[in-house]
Protein backbone atom coordinates (compact mmCIF):
# COMPACT_ATOMS: atom_id res chain seq x y z
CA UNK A 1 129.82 -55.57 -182.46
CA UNK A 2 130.19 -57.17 -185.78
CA UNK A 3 127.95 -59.32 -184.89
CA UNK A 4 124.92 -56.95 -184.04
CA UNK A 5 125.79 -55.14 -187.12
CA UNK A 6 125.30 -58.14 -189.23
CA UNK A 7 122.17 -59.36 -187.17
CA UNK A 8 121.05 -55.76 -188.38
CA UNK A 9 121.46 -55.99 -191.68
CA UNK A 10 119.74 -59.14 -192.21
CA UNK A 11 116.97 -57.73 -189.92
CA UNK A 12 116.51 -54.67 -193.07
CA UNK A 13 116.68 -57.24 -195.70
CA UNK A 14 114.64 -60.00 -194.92
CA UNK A 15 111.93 -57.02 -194.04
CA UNK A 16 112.53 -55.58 -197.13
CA UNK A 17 112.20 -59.09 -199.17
CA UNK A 18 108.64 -60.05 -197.30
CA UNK A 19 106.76 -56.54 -198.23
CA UNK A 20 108.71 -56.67 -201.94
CA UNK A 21 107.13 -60.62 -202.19
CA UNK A 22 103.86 -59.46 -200.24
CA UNK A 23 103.50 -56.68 -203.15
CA UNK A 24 104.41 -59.02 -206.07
CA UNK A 25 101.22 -61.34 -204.97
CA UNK A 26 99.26 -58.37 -204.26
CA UNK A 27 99.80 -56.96 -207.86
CA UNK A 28 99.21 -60.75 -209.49
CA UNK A 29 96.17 -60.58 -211.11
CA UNK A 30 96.11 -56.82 -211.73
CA UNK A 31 96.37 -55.20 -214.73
CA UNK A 32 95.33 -51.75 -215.65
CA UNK A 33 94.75 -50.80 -219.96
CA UNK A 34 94.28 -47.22 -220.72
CA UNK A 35 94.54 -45.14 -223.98
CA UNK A 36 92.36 -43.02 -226.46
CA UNK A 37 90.23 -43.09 -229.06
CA UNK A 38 86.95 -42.64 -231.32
CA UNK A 39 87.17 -39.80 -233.36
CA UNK A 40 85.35 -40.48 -236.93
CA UNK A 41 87.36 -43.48 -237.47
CA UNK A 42 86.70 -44.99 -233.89
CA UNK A 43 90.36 -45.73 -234.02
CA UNK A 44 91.88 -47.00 -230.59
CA UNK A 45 95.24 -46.87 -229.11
CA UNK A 46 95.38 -48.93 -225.80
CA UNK A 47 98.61 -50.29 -223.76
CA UNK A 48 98.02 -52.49 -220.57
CA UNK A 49 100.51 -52.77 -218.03
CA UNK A 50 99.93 -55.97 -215.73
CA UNK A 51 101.20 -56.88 -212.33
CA UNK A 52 104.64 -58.04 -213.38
CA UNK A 53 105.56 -54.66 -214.89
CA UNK A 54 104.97 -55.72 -218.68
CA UNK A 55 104.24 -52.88 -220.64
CA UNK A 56 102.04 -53.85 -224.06
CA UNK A 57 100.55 -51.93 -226.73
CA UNK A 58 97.54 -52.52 -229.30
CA UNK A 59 98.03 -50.07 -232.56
CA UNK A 60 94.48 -48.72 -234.03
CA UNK A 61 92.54 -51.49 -235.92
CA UNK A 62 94.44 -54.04 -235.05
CA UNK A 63 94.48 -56.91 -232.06
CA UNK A 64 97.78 -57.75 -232.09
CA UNK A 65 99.64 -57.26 -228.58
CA UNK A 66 103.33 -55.99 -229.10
CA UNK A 67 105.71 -55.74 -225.99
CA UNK A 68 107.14 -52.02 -225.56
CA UNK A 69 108.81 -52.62 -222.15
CA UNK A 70 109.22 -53.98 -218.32
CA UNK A 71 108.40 -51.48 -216.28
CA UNK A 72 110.51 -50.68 -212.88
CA UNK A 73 109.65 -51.95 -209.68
CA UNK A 74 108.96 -48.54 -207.76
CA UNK A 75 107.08 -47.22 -210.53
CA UNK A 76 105.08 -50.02 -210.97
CA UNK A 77 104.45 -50.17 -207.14
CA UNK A 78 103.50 -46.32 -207.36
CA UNK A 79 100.97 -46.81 -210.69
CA UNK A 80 99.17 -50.04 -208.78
CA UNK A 81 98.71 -48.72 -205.29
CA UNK A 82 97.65 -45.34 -206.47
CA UNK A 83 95.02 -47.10 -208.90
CA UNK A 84 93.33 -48.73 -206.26
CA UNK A 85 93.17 -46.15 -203.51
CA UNK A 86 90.40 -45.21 -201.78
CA UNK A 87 90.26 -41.69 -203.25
CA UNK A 88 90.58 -42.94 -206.88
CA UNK A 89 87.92 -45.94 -206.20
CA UNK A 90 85.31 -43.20 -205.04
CA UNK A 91 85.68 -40.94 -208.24
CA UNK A 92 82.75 -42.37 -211.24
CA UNK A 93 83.66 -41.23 -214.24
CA UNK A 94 81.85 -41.91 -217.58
CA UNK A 95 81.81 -38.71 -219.95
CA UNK A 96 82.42 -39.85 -223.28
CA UNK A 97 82.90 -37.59 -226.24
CA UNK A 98 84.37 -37.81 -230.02
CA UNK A 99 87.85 -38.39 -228.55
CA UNK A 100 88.08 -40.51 -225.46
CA UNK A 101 90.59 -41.15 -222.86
CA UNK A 102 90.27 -43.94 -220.60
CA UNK A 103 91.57 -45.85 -218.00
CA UNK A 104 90.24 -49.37 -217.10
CA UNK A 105 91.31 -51.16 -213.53
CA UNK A 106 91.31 -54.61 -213.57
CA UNK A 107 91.34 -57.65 -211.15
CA UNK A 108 91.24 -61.12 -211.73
CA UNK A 109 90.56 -60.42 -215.31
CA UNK A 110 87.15 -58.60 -213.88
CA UNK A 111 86.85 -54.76 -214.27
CA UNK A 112 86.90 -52.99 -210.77
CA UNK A 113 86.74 -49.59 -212.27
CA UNK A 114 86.78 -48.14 -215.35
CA UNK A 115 86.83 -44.25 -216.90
CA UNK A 116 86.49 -42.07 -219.67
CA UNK A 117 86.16 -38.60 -220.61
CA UNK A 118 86.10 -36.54 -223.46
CA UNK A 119 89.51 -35.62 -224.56
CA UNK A 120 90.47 -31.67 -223.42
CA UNK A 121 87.23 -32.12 -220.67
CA UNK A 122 88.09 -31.40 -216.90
CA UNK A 123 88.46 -34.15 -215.00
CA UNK A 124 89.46 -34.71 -211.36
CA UNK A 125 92.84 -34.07 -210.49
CA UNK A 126 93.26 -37.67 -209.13
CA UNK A 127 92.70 -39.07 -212.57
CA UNK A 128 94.72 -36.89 -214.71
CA UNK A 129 97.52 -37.75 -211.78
CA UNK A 130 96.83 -41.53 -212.68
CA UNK A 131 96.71 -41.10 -217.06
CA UNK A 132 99.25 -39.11 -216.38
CA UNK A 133 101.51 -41.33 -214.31
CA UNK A 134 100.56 -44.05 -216.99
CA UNK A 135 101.44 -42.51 -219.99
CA UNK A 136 104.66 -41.64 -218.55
CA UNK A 137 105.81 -45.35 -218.95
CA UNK A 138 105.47 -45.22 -222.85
């Protein structure tokens, strides 16, 4: 009985491990930078958060890249596979206005989608899910 039990357990785990190291190579060479700007003084706030969970942030007017945080594993997991579902991949979004929000998807440091809107615009519920989800790790 032990035995089984044990056989059981190790089962769970090792099937846990594969699809936690299967994600970790899926998620590699992703990173996704949103933020806002424009405005009269084109001023931009941006973080990226890559595949390893590293949270960064680049003030307005300047390039320097500051660390904030590591983000967690599930919520990393949630931000990444939401990003590149099929639903968000089919929205185009490229309204522009004075004050823009924007989300930019990224893989293998090429762009695989990018959008922006007009700050206080509609925009589809998927997206506002996603810049919301994001801004919820600052």
């Amino acid at each position: 009985m032990k035995t089984l039990v044990l056989l059981g357990l190790t089962v769970v785990f090792s099937m846990n491990s594969c699809r936690h190291i299967a994600f970790r190579k899926y998620v590699k060479d992703m990173y996704i930078s949103y933020g806002r700007g424009g405005g009269f003084t084109g001023a931009t706030e941006t973080h990226i958060i890559r595949g390893s969970g590293s949270l960064y942030h680049i003030k307005a007017f300047s390039t320097d890249t500051v660390f904030v945080k590591t983000a967690n594993k599930k919520t990393l997991k949630e931000i990444f596979l939401y990003a590149d579902s099929k639903k968000l991949k089919k929205i185009d979004w490229n309204k522009p206005g004075n004050m823009t929000g924007f989300i930019h998807f990224y893989r293998d440091e090429r762009i695989v989608k990018s959008w922006q809107w007009s700050e206080g615009s509609d925009i589809p519920v998927e997206l506002r899910e996603l810049y919301n989800r994001l801004n919820k790790l600052n």
